[in-house]
C-alpha atoms as a PDB file:
ATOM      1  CA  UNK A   1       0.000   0.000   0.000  1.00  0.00           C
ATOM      2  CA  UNK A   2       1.405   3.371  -0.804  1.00  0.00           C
ATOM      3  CA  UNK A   3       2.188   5.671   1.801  1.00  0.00           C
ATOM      4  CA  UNK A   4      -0.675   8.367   2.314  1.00  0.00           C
ATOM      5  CA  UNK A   5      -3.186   6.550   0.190  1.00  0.00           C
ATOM      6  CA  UNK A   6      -6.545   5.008   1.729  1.00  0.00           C
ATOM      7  CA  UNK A   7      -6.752   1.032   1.763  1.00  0.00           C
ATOM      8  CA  UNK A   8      -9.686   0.525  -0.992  1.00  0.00           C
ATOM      9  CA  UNK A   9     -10.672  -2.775  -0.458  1.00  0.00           C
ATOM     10  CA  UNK A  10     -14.509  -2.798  -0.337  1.00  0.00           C
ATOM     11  CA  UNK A  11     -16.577  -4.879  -2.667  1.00  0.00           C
ATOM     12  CA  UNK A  12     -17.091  -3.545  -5.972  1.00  0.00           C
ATOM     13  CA  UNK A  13     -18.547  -6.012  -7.886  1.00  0.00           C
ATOM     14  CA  UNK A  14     -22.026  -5.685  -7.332  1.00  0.00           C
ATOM     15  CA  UNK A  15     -22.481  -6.975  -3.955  1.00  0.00           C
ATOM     16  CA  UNK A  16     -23.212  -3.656  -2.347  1.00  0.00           C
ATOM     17  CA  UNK A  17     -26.978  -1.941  -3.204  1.00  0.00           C
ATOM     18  CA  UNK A  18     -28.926   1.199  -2.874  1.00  0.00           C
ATOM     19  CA  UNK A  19     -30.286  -0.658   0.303  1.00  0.00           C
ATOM     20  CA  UNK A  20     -27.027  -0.213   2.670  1.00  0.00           C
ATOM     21  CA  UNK A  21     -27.861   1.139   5.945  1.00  0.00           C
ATOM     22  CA  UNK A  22     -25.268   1.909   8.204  1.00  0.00           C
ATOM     23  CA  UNK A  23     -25.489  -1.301   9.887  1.00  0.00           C
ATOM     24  CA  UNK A  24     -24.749  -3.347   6.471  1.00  0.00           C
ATOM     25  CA  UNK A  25     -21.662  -0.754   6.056  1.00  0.00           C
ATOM     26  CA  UNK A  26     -20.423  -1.796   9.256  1.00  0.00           C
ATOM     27  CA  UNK A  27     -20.809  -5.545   8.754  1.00  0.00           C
ATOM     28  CA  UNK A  28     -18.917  -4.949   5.392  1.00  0.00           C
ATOM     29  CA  UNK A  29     -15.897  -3.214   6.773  1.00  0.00           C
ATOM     30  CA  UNK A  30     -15.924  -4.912   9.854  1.00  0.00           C
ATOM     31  CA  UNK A  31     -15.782  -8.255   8.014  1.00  0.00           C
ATOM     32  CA  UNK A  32     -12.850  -7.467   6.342  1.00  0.00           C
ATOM     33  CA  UNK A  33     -10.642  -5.664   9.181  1.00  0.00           C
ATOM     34  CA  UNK A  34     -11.468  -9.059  10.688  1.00  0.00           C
ATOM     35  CA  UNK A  35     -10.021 -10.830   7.686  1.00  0.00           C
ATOM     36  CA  UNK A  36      -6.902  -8.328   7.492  1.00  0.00           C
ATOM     37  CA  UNK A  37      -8.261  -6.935   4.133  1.00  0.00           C
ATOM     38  CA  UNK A  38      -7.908  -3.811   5.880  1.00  0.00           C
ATOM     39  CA  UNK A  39      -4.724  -4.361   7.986  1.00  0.00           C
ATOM     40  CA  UNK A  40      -4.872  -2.584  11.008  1.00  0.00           C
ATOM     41  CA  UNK A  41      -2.718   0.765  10.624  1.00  0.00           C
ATOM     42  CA  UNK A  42      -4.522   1.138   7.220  1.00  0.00           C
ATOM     43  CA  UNK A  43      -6.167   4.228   6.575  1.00  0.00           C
ATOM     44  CA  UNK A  44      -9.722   3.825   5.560  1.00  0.00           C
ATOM     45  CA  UNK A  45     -11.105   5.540   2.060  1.00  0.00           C
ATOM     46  CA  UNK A  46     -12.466   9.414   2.454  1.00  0.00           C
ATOM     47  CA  UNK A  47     -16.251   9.572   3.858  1.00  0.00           C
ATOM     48  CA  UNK A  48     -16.894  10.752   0.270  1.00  0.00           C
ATOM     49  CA  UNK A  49     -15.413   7.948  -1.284  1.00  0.00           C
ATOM     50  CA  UNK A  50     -17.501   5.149   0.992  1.00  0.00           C
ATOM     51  CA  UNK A  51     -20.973   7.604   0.473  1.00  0.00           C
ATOM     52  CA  UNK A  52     -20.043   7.338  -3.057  1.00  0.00           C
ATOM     53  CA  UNK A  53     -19.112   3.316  -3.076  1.00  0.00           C
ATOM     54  CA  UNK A  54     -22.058   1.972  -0.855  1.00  0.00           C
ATOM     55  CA  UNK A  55     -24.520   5.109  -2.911  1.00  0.00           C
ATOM     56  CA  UNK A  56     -25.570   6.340   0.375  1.00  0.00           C
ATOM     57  CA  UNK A  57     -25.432   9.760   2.486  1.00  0.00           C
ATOM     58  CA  UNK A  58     -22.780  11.117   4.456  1.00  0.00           C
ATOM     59  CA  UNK A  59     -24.493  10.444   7.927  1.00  0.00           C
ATOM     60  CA  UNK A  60     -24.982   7.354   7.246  1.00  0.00           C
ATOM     61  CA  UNK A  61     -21.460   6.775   6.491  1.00  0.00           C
ATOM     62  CA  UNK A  62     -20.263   8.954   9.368  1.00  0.00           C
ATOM     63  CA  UNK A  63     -23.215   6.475  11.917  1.00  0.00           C
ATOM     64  CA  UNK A  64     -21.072   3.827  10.418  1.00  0.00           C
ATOM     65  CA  UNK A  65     -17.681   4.921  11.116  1.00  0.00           C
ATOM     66  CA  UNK A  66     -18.380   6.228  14.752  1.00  0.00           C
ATOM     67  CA  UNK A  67     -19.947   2.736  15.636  1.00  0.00           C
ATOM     68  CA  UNK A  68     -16.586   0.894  14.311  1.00  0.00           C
ATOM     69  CA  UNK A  69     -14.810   3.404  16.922  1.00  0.00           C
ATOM     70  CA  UNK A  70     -16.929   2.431  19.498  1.00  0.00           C
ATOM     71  CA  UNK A  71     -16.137  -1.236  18.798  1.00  0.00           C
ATOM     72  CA  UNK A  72     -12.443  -0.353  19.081  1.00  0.00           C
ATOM     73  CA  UNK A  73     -11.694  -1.030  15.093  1.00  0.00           C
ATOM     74  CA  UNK A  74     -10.935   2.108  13.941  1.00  0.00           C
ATOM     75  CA  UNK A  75      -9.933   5.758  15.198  1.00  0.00           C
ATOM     76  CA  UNK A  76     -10.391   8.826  13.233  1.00  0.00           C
ATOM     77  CA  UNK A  77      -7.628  11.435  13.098  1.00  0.00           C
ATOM     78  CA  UNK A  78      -8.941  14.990  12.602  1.00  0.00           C
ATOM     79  CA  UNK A  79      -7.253  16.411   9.513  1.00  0.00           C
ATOM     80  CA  UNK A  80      -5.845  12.881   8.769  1.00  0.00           C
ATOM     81  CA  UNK A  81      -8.661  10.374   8.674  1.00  0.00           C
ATOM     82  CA  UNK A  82      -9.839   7.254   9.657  1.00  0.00           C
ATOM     83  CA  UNK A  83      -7.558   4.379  10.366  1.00  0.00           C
ATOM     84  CA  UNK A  84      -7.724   0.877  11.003  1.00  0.00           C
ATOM     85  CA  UNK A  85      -6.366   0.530  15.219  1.00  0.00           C
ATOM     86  CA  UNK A  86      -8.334  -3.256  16.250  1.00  0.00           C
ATOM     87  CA  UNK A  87      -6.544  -5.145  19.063  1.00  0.00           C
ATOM     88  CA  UNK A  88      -7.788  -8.263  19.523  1.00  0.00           C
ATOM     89  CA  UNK A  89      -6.887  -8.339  23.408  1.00  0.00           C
ATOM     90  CA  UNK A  90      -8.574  -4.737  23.554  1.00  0.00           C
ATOM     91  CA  UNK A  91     -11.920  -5.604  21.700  1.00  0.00           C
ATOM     92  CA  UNK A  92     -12.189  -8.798  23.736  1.00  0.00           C
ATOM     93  CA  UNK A  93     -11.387  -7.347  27.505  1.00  0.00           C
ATOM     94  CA  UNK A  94     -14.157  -4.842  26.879  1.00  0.00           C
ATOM     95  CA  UNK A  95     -17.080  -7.465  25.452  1.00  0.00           C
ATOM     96  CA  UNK A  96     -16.105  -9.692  28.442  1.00  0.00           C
ATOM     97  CA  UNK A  97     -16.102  -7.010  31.080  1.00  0.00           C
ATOM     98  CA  UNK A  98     -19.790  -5.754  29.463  1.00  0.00           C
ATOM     99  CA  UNK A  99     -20.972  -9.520  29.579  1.00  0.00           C
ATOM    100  CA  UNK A 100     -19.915 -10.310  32.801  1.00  0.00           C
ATOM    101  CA  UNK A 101     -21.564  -7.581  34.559  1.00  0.00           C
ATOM    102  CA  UNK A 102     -24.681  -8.570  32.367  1.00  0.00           C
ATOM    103  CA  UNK A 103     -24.491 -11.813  33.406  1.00  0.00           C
ATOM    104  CA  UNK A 104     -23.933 -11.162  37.067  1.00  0.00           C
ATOM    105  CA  UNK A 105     -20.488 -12.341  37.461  1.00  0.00           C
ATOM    106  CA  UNK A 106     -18.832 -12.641  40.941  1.00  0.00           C
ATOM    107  CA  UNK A 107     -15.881 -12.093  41.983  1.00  0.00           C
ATOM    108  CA  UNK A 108     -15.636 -15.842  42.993  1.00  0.00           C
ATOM    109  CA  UNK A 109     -16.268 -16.645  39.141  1.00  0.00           C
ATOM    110  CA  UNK A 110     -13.447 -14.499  38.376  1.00  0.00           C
ATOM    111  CA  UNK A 111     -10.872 -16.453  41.019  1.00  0.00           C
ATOM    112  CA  UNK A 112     -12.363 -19.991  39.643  1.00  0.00           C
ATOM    113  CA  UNK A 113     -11.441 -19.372  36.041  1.00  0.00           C
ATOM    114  CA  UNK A 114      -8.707 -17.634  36.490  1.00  0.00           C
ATOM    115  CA  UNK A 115      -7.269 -20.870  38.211  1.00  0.00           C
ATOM    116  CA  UNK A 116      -9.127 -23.340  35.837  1.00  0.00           C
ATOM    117  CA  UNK A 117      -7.501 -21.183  32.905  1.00  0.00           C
ATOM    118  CA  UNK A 118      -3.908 -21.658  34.349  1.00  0.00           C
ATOM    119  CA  UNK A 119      -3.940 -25.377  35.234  1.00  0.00           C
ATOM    120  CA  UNK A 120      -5.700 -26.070  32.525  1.00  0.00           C
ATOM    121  CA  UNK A 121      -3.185 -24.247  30.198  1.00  0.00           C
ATOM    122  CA  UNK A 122       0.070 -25.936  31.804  1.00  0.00           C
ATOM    123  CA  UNK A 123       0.755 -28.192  29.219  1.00  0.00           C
ATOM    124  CA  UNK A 124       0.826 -25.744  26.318  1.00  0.00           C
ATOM    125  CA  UNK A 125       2.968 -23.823  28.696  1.00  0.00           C
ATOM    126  CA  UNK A 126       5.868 -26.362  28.784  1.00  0.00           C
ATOM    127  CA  UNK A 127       5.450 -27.471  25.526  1.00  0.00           C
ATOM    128  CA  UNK A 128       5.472 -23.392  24.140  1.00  0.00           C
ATOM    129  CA  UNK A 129       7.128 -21.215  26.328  1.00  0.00           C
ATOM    130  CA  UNK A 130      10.144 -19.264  24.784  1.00  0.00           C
ATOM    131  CA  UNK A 131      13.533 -18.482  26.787  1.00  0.00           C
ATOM    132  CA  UNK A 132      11.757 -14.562  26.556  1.00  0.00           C
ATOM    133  CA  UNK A 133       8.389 -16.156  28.299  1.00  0.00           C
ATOM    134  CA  UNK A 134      10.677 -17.625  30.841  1.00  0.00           C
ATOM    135  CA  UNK A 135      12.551 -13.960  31.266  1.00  0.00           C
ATOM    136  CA  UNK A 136       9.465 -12.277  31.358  1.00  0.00           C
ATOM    137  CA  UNK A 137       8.215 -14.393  34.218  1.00  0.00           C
ATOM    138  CA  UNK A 138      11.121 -13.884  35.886  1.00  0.00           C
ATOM    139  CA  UNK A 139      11.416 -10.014  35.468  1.00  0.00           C
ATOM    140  CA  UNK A 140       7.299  -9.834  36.925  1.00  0.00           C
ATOM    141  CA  UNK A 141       8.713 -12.034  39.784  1.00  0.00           C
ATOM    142  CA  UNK A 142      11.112  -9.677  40.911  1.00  0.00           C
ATOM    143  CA  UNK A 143       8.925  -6.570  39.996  1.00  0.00           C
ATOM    144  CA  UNK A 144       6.354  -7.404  42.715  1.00  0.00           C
ATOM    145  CA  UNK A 145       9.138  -8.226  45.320  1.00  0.00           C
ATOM    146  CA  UNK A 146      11.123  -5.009  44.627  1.00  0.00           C
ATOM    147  CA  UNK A 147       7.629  -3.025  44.460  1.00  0.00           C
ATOM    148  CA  UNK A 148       7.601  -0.153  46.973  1.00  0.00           C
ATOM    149  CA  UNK A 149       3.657   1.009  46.343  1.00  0.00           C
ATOM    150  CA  UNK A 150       0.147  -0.961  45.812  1.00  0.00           C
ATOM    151  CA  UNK A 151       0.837   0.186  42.315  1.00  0.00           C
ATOM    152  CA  UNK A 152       3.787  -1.017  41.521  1.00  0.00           C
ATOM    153  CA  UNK A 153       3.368  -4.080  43.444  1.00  0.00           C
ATOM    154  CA  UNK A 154      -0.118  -4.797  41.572  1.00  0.00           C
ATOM    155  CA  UNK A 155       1.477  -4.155  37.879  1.00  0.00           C
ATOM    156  CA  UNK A 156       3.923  -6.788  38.900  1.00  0.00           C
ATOM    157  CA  UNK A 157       1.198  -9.694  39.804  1.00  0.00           C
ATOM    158  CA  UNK A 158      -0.827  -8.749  36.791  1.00  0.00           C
ATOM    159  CA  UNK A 159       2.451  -8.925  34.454  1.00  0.00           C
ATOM    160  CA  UNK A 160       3.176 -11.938  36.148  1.00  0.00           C
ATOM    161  CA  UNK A 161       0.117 -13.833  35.157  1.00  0.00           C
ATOM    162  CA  UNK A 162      -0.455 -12.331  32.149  1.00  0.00           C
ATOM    163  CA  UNK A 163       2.972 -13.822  31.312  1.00  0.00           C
ATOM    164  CA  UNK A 164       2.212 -17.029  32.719  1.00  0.00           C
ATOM    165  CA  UNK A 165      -0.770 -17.209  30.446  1.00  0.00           C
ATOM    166  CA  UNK A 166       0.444 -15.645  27.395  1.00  0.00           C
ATOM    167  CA  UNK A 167       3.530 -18.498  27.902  1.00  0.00           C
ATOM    168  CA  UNK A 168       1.354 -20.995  26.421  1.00  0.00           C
ATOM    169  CA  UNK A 169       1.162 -19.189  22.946  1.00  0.00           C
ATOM    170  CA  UNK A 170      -2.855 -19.749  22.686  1.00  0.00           C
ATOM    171  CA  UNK A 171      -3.975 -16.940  21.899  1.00  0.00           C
ATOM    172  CA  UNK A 172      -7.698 -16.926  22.404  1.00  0.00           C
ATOM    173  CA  UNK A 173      -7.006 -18.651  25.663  1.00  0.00           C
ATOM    174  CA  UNK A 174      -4.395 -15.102  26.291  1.00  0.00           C
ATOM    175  CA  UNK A 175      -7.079 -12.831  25.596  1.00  0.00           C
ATOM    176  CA  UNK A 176      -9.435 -14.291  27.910  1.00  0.00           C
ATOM    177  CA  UNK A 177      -6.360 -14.231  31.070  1.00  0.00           C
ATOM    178  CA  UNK A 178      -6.178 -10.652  30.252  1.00  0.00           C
ATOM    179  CA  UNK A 179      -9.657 -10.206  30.801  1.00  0.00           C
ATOM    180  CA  UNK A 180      -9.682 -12.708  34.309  1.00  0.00           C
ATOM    181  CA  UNK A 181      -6.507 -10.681  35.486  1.00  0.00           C
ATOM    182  CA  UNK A 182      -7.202  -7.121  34.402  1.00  0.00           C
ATOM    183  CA  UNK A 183     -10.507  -8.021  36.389  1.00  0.00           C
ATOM    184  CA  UNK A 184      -8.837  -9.234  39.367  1.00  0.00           C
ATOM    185  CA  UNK A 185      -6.785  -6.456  39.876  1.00  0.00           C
ATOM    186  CA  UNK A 186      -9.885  -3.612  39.994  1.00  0.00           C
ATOM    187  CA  UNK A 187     -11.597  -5.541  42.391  1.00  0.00           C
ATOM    188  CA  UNK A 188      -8.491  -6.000  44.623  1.00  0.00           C
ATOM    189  CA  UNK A 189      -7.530  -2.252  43.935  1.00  0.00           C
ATOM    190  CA  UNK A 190     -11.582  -1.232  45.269  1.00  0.00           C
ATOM    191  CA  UNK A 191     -12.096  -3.333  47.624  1.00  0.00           C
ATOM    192  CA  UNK A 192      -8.550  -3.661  49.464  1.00  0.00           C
ATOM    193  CA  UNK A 193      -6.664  -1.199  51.729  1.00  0.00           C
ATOM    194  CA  UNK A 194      -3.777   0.977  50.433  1.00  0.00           C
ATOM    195  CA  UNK A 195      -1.512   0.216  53.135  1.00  0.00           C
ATOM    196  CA  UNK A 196       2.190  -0.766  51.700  1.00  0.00           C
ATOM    197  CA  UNK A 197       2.425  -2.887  54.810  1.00  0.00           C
ATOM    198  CA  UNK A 198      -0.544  -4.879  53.486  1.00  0.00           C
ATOM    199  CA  UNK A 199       0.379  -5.455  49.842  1.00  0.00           C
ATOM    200  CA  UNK A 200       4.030  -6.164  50.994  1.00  0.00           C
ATOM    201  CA  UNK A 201       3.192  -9.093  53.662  1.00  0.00           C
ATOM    202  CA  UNK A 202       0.077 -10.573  50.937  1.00  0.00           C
ATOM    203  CA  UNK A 203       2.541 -10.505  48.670  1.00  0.00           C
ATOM    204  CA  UNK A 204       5.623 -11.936  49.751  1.00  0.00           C
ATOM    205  CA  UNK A 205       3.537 -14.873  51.177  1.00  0.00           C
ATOM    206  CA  UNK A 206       3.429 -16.371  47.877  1.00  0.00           C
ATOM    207  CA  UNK A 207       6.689 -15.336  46.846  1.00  0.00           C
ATOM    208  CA  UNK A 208       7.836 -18.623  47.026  1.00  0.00           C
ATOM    209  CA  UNK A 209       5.258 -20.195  44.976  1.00  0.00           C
ATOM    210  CA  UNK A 210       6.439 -17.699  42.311  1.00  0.00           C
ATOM    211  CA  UNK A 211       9.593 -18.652  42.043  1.00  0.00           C
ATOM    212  CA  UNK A 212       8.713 -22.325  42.107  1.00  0.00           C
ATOM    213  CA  UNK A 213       6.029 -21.745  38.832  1.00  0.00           C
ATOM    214  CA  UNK A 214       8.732 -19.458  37.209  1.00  0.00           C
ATOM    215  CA  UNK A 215      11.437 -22.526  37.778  1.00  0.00           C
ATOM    216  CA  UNK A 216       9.177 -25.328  36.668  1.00  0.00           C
ATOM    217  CA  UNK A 217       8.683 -23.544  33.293  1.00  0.00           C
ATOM    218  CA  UNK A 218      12.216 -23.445  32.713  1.00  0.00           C
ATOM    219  CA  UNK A 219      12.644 -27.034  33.799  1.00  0.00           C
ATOM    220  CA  UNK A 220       9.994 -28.157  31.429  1.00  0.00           C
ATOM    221  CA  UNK A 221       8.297 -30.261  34.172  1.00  0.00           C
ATOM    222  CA  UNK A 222       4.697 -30.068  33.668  1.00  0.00           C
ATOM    223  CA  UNK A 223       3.567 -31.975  36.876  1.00  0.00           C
ATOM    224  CA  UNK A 224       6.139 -29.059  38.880  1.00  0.00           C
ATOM    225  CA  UNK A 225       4.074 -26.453  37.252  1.00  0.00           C
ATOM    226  CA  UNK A 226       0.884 -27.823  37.757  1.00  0.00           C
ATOM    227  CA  UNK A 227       1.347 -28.456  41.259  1.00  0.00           C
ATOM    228  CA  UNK A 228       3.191 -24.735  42.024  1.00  0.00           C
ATOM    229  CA  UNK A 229      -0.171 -22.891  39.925  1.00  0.00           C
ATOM    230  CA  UNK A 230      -2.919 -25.306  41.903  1.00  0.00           C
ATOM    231  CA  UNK A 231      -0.916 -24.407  44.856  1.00  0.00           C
ATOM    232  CA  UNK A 232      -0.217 -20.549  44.100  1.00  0.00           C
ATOM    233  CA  UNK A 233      -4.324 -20.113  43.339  1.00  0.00           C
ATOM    234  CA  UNK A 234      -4.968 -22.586  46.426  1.00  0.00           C
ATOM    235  CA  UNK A 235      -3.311 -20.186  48.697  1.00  0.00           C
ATOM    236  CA  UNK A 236      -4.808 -16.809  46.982  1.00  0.00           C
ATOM    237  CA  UNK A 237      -8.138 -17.936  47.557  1.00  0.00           C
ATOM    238  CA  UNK A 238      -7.016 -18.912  50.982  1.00  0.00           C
ATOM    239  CA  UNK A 239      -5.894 -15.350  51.945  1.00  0.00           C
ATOM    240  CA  UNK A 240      -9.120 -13.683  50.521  1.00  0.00           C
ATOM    241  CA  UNK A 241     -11.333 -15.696  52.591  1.00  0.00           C
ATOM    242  CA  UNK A 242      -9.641 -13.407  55.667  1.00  0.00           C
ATOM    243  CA  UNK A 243     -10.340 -10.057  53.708  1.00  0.00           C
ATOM    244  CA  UNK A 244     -13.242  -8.120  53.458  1.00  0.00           C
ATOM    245  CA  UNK A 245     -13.771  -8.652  49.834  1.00  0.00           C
ATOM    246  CA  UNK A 246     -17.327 -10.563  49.350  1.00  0.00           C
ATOM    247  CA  UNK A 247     -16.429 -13.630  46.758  1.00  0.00           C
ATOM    248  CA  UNK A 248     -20.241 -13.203  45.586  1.00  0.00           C
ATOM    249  CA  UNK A 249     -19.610  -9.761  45.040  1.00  0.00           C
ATOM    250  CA  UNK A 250     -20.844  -8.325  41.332  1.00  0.00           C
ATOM    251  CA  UNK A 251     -19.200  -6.956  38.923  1.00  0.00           C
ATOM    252  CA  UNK A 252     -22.755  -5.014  38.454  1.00  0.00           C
ATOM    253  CA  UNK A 253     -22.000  -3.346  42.044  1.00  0.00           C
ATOM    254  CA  UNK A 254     -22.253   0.026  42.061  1.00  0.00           C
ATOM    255  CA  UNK A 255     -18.985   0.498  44.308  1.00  0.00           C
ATOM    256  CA  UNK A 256     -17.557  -1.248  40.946  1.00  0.00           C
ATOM    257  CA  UNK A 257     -19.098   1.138  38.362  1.00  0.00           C
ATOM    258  CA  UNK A 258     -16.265   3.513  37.386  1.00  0.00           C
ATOM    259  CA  UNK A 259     -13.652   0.854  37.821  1.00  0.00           C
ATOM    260  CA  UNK A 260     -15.317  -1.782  35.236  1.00  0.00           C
ATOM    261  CA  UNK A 261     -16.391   1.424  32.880  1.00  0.00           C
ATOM    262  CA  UNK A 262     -12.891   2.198  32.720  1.00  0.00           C
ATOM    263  CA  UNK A 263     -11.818  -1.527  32.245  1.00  0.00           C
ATOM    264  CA  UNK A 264     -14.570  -1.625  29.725  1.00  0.00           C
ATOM    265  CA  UNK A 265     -13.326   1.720  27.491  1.00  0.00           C
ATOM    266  CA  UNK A 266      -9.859   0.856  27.827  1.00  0.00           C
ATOM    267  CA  UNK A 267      -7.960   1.312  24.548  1.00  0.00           C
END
């Protein structure tokens, strides 16, 4: 594709009619970002061009383009255009984060498949993992334990399973640990105290169990690993039954709402 030139790569042979709303627009264009006719980075043709190519107004194309924005496919550029920007892990942490709040999803579901994800994706993770997996799991390791705020401490557990997951090179099954994790972490940061004192000791109790997981990946010893993650979520759980957080808790709850919005618009 030439540099500064729109991807054209609609249908032109007759498949489009007079009849295109701006829901049939979107199904065509978001069909074929989906099928990388449209790569992401790509800059979309002119509104003119589409009003012209699907012979309908220029509302109707600008309806179109604003609800592919909302979906996270594409971000308009004023002076510039519109370009193709989907991210799969993006797109599905905010459908996820919308369905589980309409579904009525508890914090408890969150902890349960967050474990049944990561013992269920040990295998792939010995079989998959890359020496950078390994160092990446080794670098979030050391993160949390060298963490001297709630912040820092909590970017280092969520890189930390986010690497564990993404380790087994599935990537459907990494999208949906993003979502469980990303989760996880707003509930801990609403619900639980700031206190460094606090995030330092529930930390460092599982420390160990860490460093076990991290050194059973690089040993390739899938019955290590599966022991150290059914332990490490064994002895989460454990801790939060002595918090204050309510396992049956909502993501619907109101004390959630701007937390999950956020986690819902994130881009």
């Amino acid at each position: 594709m030439t540099k500064g030139r729109p991807a054209v790569s609609v249908p032109r042979d007759g498949a489009v009619s007079r009849s295109h709303s701006a829901a049939q627009i979107i199904e065509v264009l978001r069909d074929q970002i989906a099928r990388g006719e449209l790569p992401r980075g790509s800059r979309l043709p002119s509104e003119k061009m589409l009003g012209e190519h699907f012979m309908v107004s220029a509302p109707t194309v600008r309806e179109a383009i604003r609800a592919l924005a909302a979906l996270g496919l594409v971000e308009s550029r004023h002076g510039s255009g519109t370009y193709v920007t989907a991210y799969p892990a993006e797109i599905a942490l905010s459908s996820l984060a919308t369905a589980a709040q309409l579904e009525g999803a508890t914090a408890s579901d969150i902890i349960q498949l967050l474990e049944t994800l990561n013992v269920g994706s040990v295998d792939y993770v010995i079989e998959n993992a890359t020496a950078d997996d390994i160092v990446q799991l080794a670098n979030a390791r050391d993160a949390i334990v060298a963490g001297q705020t709630r912040e820092e401490i909590l970017f280092g557990v969520e890189s930390f399973l986010r690497a564990l997951a993404h380790a087994a090179h599935r990537p459907l099954m990494g999208m949906f640990a993003d979502f469980l994790v990303r989760t996880l972490v707003v509930l801990e940061i609403e619900v639980f105290p700031e206190s460094e004192t606090f995030w330092r000791d529930w930390t460092n109790a599982l420390a160990g169990l860490r460093a076990e997981i991290v050194e059973a990946v690089a040993a390739r010893d899938a019955d290590r690993l599966r022991r150290a993650v059914s332990e490490y979520h064994s002895n989460a759980t454990g801790k939060l039954s002595g918090t204050k957080i309510d396992r049956q808790m909502k993501l619907s709850d109101p004390r959630f709402a701007t937390a999950v919005a956020e986690l819902i618009m994130r881009r």
